[in-house]
N, C-alpha and C. Protein backbone atom coordinates (compact mmCIF):
# COMPACT_ATOMS: atom_id res chain seq x y z
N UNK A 1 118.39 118.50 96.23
CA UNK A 1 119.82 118.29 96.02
C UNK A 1 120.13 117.93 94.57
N UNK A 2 119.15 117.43 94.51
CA UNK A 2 119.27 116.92 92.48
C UNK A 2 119.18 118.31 91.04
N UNK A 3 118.24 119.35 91.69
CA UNK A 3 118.62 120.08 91.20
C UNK A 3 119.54 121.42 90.74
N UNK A 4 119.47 122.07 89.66
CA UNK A 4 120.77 122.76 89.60
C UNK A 4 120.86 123.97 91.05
N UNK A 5 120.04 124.28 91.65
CA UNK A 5 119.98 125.46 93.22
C UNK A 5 120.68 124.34 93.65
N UNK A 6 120.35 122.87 94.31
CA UNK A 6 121.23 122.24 95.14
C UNK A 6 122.61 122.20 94.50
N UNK A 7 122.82 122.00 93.41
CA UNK A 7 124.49 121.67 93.23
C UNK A 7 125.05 123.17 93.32
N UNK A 8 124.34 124.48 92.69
CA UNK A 8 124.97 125.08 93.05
C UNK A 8 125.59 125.57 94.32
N UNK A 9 124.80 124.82 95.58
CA UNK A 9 124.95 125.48 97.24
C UNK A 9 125.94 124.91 97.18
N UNK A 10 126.19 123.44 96.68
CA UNK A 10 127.48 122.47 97.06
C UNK A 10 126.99 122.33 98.61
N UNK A 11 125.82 122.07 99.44
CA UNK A 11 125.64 121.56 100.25
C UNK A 11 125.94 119.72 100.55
N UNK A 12 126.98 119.34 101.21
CA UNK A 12 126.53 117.79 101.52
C UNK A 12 125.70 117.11 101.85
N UNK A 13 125.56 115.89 101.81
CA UNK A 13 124.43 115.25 102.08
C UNK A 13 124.14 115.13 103.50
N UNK A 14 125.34 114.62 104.43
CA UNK A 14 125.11 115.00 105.47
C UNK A 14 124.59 116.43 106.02
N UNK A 15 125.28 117.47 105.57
CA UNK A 15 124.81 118.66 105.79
C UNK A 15 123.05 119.15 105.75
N UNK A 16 123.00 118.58 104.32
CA UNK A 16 121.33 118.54 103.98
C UNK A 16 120.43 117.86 104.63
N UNK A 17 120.69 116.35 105.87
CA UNK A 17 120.15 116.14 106.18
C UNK A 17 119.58 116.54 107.94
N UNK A 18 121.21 117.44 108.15
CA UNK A 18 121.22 118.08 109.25
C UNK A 18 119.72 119.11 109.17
N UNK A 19 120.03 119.91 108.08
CA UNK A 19 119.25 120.68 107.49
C UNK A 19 117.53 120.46 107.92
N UNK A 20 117.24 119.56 106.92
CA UNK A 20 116.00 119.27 107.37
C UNK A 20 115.76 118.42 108.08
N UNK A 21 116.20 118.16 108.98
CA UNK A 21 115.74 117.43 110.37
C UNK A 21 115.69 118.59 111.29
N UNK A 22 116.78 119.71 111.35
CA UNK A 22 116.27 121.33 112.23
C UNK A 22 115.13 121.53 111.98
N UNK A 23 114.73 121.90 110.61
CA UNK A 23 113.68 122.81 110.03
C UNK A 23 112.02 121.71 110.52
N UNK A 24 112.28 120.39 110.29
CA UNK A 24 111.16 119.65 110.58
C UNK A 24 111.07 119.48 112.19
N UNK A 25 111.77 119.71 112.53
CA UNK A 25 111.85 119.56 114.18
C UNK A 25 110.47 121.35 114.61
N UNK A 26 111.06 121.95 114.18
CA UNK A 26 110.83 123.65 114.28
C UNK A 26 109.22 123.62 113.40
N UNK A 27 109.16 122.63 112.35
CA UNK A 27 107.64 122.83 111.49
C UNK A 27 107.17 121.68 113.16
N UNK A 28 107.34 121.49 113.65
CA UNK A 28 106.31 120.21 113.78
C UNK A 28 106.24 120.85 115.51
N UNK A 29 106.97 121.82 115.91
CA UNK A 29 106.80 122.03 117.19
C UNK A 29 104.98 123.00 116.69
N UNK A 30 105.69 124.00 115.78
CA UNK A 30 104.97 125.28 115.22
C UNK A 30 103.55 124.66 115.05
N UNK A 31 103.43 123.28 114.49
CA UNK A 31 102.41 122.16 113.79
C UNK A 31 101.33 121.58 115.24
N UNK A 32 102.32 121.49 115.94
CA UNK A 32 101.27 120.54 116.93
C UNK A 32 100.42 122.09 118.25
N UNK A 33 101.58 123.42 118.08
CA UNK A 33 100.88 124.80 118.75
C UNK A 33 99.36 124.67 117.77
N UNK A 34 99.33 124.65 116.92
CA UNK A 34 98.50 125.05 115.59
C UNK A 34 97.37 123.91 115.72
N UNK A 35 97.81 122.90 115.97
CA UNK A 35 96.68 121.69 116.25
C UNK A 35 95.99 121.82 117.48
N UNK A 36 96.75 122.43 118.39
CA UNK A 36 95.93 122.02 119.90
C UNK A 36 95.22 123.43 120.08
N UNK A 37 95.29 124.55 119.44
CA UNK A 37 94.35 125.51 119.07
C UNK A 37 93.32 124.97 118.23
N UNK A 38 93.20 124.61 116.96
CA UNK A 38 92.61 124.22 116.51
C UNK A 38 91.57 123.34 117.00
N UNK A 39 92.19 121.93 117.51
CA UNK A 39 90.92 120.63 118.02
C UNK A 39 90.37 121.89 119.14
N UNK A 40 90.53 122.14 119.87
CA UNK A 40 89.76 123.12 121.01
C UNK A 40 89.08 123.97 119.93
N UNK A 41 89.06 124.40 119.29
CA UNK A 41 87.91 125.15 118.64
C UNK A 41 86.41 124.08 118.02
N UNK A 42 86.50 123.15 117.61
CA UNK A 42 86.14 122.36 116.99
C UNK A 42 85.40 121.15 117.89
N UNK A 43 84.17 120.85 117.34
CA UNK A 43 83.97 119.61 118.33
C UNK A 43 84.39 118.19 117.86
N UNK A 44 83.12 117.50 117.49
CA UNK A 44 83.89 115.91 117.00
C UNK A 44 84.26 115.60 115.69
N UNK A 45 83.76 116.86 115.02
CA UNK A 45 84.09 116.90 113.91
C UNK A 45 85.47 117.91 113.47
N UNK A 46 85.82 118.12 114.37
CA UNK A 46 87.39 118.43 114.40
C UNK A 46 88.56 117.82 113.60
N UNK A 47 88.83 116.50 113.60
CA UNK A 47 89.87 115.98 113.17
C UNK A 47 89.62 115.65 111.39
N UNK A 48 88.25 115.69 111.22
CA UNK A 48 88.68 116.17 109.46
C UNK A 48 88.55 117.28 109.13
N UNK A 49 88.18 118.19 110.02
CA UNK A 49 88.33 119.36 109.54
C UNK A 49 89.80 120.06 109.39
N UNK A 50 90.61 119.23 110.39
CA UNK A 50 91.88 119.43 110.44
C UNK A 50 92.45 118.98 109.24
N UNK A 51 92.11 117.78 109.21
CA UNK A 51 92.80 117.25 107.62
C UNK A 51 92.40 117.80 106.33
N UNK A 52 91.18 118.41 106.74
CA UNK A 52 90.93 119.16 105.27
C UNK A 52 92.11 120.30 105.02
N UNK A 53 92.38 121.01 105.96
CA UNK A 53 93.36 121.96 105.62
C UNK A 53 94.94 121.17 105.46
N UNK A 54 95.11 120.02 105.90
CA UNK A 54 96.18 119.57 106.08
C UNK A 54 96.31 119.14 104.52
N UNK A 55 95.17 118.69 103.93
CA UNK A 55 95.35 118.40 102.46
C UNK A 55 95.82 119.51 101.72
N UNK A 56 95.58 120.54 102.10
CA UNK A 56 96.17 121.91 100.86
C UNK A 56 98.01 121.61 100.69
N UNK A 57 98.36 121.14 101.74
CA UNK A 57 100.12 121.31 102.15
C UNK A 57 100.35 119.59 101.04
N UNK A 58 99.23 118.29 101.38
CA UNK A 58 100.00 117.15 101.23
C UNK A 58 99.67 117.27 99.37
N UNK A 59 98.39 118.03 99.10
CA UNK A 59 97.94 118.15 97.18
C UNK A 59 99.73 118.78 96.64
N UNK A 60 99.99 119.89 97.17
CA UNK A 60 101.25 120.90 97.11
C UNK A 60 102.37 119.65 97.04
N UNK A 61 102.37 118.62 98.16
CA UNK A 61 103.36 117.48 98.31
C UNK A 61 103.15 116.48 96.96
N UNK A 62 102.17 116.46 96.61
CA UNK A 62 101.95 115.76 95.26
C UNK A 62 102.23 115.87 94.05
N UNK A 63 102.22 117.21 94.19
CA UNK A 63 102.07 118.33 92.48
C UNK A 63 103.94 118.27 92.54
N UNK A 64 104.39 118.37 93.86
CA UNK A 64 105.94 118.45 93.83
C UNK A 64 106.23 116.60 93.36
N UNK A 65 106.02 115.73 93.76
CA UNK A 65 106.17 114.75 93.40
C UNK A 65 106.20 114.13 91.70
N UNK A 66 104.91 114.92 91.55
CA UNK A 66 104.25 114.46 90.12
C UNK A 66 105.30 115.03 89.60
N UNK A 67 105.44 116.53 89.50
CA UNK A 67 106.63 117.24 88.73
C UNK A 67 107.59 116.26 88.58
N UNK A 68 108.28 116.22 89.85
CA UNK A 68 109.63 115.19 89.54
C UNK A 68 109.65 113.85 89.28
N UNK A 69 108.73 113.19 88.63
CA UNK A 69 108.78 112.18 87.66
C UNK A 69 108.12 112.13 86.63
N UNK A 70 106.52 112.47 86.53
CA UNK A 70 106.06 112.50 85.60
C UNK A 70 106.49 113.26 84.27
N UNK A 71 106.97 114.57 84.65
CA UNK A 71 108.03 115.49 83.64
C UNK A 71 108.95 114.99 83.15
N UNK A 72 109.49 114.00 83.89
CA UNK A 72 111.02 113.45 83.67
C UNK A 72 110.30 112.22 82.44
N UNK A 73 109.47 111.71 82.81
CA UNK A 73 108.96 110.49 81.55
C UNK A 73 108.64 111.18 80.19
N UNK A 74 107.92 112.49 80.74
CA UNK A 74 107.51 112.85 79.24
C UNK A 74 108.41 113.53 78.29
N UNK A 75 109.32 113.97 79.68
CA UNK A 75 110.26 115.11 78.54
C UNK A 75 111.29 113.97 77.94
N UNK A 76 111.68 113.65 78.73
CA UNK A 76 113.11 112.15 78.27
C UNK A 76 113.23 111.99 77.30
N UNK A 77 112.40 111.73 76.31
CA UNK A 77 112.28 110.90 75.40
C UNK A 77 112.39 112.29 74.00
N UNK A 78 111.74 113.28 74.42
CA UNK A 78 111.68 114.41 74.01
C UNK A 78 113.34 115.34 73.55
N UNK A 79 114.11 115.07 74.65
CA UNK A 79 115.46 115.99 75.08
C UNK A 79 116.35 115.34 74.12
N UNK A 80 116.11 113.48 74.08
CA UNK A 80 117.24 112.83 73.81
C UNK A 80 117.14 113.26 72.08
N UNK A 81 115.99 113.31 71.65
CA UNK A 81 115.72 113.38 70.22
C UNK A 81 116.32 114.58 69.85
N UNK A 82 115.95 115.90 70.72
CA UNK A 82 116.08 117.16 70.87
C UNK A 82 117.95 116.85 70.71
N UNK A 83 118.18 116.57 71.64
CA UNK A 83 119.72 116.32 71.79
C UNK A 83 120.40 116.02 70.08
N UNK A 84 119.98 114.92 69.87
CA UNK A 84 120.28 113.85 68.60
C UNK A 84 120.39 115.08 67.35
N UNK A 85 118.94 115.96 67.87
CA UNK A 85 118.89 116.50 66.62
C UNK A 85 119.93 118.02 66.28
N UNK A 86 120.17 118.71 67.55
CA UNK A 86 121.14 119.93 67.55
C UNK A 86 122.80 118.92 67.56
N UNK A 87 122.29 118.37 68.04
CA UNK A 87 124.46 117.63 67.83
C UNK A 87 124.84 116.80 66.77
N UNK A 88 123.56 116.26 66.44
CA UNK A 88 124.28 115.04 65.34
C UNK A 88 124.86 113.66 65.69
N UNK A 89 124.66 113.53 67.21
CA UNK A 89 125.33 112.73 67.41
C UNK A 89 125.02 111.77 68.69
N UNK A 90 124.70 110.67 69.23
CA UNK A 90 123.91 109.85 70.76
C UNK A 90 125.15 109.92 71.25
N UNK A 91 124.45 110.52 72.46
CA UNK A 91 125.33 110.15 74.05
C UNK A 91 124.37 109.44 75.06
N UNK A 92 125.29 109.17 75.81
CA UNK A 92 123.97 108.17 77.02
C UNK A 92 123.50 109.30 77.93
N UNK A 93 124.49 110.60 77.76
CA UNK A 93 123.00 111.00 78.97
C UNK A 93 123.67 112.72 77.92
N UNK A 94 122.55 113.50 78.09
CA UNK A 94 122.10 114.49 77.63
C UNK A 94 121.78 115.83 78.71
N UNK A 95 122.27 117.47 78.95
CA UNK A 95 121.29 117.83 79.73
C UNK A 95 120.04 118.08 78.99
N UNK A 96 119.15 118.33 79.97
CA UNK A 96 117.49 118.85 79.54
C UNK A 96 117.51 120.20 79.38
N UNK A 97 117.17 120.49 78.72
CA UNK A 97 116.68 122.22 78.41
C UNK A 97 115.84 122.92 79.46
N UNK A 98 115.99 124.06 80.29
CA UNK A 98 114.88 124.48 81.12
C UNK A 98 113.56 124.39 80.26
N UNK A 99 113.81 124.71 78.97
CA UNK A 99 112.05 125.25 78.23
C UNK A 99 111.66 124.12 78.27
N UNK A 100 112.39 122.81 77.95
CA UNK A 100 111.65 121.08 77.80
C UNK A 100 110.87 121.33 79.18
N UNK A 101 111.69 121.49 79.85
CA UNK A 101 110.83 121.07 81.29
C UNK A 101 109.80 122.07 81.55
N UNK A 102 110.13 122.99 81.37
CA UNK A 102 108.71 123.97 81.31
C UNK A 102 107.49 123.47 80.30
N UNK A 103 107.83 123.18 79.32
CA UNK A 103 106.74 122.90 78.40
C UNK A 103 106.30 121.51 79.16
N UNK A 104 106.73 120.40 79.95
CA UNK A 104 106.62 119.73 79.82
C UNK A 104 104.72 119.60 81.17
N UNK A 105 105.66 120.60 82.04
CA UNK A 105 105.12 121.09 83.13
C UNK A 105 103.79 121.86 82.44
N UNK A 106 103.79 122.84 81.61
CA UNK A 106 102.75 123.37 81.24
C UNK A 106 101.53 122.23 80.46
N UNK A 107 101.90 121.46 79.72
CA UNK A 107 101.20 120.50 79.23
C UNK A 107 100.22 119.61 80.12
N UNK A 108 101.45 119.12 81.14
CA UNK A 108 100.46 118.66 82.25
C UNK A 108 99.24 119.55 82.43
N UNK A 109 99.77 120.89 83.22
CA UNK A 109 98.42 121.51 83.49
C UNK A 109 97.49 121.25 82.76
N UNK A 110 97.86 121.62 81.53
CA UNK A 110 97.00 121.57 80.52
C UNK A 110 95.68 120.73 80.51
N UNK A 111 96.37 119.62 80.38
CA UNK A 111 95.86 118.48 80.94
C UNK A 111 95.04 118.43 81.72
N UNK A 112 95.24 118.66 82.83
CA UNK A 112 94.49 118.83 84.12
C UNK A 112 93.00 120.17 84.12
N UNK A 113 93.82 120.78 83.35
CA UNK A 113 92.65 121.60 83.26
C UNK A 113 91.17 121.27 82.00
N UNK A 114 91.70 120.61 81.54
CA UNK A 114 91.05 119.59 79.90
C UNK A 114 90.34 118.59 80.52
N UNK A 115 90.47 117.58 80.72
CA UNK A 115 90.41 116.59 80.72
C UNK A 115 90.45 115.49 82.26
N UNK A 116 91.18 116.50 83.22
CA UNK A 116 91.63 115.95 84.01
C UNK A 116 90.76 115.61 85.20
N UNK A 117 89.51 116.81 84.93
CA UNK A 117 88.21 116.42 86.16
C UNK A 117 87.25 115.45 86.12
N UNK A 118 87.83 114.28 85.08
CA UNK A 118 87.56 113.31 85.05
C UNK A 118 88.03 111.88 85.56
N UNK A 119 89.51 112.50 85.66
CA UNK A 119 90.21 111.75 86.36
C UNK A 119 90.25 111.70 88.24
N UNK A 120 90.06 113.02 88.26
CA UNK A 120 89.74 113.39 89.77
C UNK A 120 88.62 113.10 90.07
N UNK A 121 87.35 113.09 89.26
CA UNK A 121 85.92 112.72 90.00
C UNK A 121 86.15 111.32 90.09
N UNK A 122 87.00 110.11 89.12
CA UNK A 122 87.26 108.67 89.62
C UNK A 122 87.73 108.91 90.74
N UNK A 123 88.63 109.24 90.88
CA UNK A 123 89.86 108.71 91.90
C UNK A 123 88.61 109.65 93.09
N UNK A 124 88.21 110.18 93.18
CA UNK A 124 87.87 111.24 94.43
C UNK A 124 86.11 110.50 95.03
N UNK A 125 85.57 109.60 93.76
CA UNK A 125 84.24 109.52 94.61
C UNK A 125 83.85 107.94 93.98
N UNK A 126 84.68 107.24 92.99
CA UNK A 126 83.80 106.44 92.06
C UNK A 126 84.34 105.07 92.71
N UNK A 127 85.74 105.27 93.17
CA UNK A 127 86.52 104.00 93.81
C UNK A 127 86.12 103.25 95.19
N UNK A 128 85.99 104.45 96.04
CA UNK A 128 86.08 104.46 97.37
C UNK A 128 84.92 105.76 97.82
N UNK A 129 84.56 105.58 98.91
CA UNK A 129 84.56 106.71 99.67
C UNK A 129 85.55 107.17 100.19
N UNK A 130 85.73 108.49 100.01
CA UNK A 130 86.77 108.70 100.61
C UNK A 130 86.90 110.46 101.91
N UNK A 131 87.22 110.82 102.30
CA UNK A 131 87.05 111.96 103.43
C UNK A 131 88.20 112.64 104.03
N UNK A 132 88.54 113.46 104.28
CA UNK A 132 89.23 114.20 104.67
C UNK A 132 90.77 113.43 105.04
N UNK A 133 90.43 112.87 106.15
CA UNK A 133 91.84 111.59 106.46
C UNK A 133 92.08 110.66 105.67
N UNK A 134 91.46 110.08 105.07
CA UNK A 134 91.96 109.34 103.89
C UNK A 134 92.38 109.99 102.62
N UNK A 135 91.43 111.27 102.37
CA UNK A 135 92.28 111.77 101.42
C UNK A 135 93.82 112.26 101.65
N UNK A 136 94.02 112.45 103.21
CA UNK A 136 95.35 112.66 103.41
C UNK A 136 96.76 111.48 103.20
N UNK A 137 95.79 110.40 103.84
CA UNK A 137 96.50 109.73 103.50
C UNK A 137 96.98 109.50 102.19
N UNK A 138 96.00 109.36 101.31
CA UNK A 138 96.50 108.81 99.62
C UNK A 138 97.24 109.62 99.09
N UNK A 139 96.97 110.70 99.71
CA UNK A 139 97.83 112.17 99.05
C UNK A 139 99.72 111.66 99.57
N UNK A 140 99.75 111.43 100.66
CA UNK A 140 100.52 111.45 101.78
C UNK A 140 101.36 110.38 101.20
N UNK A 141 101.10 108.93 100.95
CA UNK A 141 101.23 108.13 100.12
C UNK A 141 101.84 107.94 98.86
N UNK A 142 101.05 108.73 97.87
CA UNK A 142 101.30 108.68 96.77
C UNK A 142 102.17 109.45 96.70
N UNK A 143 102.31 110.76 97.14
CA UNK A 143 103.67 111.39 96.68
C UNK A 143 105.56 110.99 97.23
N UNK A 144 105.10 110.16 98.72
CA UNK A 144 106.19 109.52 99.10
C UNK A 144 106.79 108.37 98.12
N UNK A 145 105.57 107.71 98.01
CA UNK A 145 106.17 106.59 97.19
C UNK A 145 106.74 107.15 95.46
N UNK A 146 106.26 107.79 94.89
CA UNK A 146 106.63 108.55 93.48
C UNK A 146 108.15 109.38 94.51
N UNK A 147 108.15 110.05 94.75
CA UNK A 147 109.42 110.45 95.20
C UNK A 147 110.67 109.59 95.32
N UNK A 148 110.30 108.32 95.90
CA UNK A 148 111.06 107.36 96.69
C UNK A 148 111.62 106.97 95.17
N UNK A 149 110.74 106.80 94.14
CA UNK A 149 110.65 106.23 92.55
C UNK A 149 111.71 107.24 92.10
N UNK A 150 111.85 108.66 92.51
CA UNK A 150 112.27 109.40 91.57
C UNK A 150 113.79 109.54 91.87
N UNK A 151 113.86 109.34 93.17
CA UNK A 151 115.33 109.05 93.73
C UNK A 151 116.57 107.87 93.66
N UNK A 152 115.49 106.71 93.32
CA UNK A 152 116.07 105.72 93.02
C UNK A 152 115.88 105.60 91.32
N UNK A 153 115.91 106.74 90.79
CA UNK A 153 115.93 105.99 88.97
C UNK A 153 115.11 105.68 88.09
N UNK A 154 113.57 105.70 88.98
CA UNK A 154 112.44 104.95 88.34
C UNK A 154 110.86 105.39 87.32
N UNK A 155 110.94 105.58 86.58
CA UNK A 155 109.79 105.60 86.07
C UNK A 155 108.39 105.45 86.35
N UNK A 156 107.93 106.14 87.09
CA UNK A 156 106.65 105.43 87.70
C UNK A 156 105.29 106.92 87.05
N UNK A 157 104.27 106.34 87.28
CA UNK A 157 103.03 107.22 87.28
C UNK A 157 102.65 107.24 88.33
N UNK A 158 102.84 108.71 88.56
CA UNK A 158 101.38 109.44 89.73
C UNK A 158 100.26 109.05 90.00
N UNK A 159 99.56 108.86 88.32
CA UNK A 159 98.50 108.41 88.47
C UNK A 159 98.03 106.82 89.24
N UNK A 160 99.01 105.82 88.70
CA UNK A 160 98.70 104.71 88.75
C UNK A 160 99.14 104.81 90.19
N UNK A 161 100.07 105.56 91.26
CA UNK A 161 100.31 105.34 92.24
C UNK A 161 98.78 106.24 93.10
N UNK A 162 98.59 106.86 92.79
CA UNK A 162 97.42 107.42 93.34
C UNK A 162 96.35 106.59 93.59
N UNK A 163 96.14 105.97 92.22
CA UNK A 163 94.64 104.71 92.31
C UNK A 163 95.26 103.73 93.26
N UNK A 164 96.54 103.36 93.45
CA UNK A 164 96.67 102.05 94.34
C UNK A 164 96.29 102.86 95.62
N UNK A 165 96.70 104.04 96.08
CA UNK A 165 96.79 104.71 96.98
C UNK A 165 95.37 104.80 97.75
N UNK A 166 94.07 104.81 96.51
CA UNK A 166 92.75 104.83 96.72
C UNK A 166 92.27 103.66 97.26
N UNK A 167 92.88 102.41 96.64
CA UNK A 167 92.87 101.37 96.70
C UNK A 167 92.73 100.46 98.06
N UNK A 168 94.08 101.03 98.26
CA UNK A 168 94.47 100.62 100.01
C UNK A 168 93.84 101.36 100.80
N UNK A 169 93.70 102.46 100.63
CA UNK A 169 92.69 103.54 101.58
C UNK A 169 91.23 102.42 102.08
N UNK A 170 90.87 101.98 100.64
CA UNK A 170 89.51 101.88 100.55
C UNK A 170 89.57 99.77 101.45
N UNK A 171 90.77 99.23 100.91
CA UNK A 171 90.78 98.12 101.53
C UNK A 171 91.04 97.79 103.05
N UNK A 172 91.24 99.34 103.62
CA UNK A 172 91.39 99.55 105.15
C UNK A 172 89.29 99.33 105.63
N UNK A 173 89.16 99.35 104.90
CA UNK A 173 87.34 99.38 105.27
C UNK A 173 86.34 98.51 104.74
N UNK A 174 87.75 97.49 104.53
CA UNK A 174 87.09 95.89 103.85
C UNK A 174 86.87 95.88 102.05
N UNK A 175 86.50 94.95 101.87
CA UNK A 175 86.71 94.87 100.26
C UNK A 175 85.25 95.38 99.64
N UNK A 176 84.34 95.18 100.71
CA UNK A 176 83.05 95.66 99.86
C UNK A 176 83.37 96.90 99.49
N UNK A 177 84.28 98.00 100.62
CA UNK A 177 84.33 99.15 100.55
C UNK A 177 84.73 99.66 98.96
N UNK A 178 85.21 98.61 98.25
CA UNK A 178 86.02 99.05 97.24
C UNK A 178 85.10 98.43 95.96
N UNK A 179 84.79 99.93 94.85
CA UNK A 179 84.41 99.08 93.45
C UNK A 179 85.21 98.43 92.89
N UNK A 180 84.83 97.29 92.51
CA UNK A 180 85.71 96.47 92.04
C UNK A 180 85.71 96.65 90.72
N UNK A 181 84.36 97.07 89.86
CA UNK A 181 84.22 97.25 88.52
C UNK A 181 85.03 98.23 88.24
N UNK A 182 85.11 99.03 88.95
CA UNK A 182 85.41 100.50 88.48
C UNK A 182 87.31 100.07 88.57
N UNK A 183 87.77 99.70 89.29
CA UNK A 183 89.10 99.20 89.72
C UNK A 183 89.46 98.27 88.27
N UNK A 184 88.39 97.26 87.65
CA UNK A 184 88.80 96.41 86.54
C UNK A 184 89.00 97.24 85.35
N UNK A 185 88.17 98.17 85.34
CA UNK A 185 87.63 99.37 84.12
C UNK A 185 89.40 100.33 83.87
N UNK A 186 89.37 100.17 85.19
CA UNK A 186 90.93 101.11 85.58
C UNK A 186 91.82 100.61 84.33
N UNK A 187 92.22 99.63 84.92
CA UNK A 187 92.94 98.54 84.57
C UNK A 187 93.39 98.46 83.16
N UNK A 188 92.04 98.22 82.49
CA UNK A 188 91.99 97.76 81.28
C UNK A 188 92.07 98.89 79.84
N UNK A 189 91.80 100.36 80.64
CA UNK A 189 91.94 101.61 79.89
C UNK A 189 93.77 101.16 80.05
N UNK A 190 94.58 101.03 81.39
CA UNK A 190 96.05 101.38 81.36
C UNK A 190 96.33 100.21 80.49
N UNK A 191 95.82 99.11 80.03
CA UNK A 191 96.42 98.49 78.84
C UNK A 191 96.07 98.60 77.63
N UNK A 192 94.79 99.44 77.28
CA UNK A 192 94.49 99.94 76.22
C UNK A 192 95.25 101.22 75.57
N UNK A 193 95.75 101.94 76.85
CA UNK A 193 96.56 102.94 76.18
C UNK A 193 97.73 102.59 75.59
N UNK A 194 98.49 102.06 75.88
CA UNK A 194 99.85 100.96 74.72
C UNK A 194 99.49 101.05 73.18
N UNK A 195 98.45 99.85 73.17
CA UNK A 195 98.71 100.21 72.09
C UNK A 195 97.88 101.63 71.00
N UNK A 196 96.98 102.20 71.84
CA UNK A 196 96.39 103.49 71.43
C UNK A 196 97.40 104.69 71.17
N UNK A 197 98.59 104.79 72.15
CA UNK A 197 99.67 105.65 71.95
C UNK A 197 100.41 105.05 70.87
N UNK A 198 100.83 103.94 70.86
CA UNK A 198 102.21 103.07 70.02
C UNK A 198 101.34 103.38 68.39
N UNK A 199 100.27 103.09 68.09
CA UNK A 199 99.73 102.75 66.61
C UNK A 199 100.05 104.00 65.80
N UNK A 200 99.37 105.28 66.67
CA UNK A 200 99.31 106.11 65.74
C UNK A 200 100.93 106.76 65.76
N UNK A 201 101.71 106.74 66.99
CA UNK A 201 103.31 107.06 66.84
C UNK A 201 103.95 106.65 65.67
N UNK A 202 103.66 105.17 65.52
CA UNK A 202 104.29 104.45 64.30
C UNK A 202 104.07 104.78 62.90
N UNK A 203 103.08 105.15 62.79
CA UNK A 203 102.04 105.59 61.72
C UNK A 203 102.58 107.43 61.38
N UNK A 204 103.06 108.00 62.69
CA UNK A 204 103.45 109.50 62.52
C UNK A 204 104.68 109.02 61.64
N UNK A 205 105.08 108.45 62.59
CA UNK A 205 107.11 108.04 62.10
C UNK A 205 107.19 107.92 60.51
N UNK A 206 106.37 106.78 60.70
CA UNK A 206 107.02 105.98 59.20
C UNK A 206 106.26 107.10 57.97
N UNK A 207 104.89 108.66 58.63
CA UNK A 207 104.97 109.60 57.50
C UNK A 207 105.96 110.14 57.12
N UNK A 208 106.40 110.74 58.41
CA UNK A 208 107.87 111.33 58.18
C UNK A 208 109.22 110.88 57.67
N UNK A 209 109.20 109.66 57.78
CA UNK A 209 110.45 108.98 56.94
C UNK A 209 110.15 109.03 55.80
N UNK A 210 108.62 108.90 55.17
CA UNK A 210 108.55 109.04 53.81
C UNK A 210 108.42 110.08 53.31
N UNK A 211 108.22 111.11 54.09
CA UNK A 211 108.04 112.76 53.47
C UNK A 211 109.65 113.55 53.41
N UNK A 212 110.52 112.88 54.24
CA UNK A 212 111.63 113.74 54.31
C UNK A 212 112.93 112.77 53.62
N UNK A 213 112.50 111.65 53.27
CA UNK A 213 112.96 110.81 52.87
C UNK A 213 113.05 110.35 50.92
């Protein structure tokens, strides 16, 4: 509804919620035909095998999540400057450019494809054990709660909601279940990045004030 396809339908909110409460009624009849085929094929190892496929739909629920905030943090800051700099002039709110958000979106990947299977081998084996249903859950989790963030206004990380997500997974199976080192290690990189981002920003800035200046 937030984006420009929803305003253009001019669907209401009531309307929209009529909407998907049909359509989830109709996924979940279609969902549970699909399950009770399934466990009958399968013996006791059935129900993560179920969730393994159930993870392809909740990763998809994530990547939609991540989009709609994490993009929104990186580009923001990006648009307003962008803004400042084609008008000449601050307003409190600005639109975003489709290309911001595309670039913003491509970078991520980027990311992810760089750098990022490092982030996934933590979160996926170093925290917790973790397995098929729990990975559903954290998946399941993390993108509700970042959503919930993105609806109400808020700034949040994927990431950092993901590790809590691991977190609680892993504190459902007692505390030994959970590294604790690896959880402190977490921690202390997300306050190291502050000032690792802020030093050299400041240091860009104040070239450019003196080069164009």
């Amino acid at each position: 509804m937030k984006t420009p396809l929803g305003k253009r339908l001019q669907i209401s909110d009531w309307d929209a919620l009529g909407i998907a409460l049909s359509i989830s009624v109709v996924l979940g009849l279609v969902a549970q035909e699909w399950l009770g085929r399934t466990i009958r094929r399968f013996d006791e190892e059935g129900v993560e095998e179920i969730f393994r496929r159930f993870q392809v739909f909740t990763s998809c629920y994530v990547a939609l999540a991540h989009g709609a905030n994490d993009v929104a943090n990186a580009v923001g800051p990006v648009a307003g400057i962008y803004a400042i700099y084609a008008t000449q002039s601050v307003a409190t709110t600005t639109p975003v450019p489709t290309w911001l958000l595309a670039g913003g979106g491509l970078f991520i990947a980027l990311g992810v494809f760089t750098w990022g299977y490092r982030v996934i081998e933590t979160l996926g084996s170093r925290i917790t054990t973790l397995t098929n249903t729990r990975g559903f859950a954290v998946d399941f989790g993390t993108a509700t709660s970042v959503l919930l963030a993105s609806k109400m206004g808020l700034p949040v990380s994927t990431t950092h909601a993901a590790v809590g997500a691991v977190i609680g997974v892993g504190l459902g199976g007692g505390l030994a279940a959970v590294d604790c080192k690896v959880v402190f290690k977490i921690i202390i990189y997300w306050v190291i990045t502050l000032p690792l981002a802020a030093i050299p920003t400041m240091m860009i800035f104040k070239a450019l004030m003196w080069i164009f200046n």
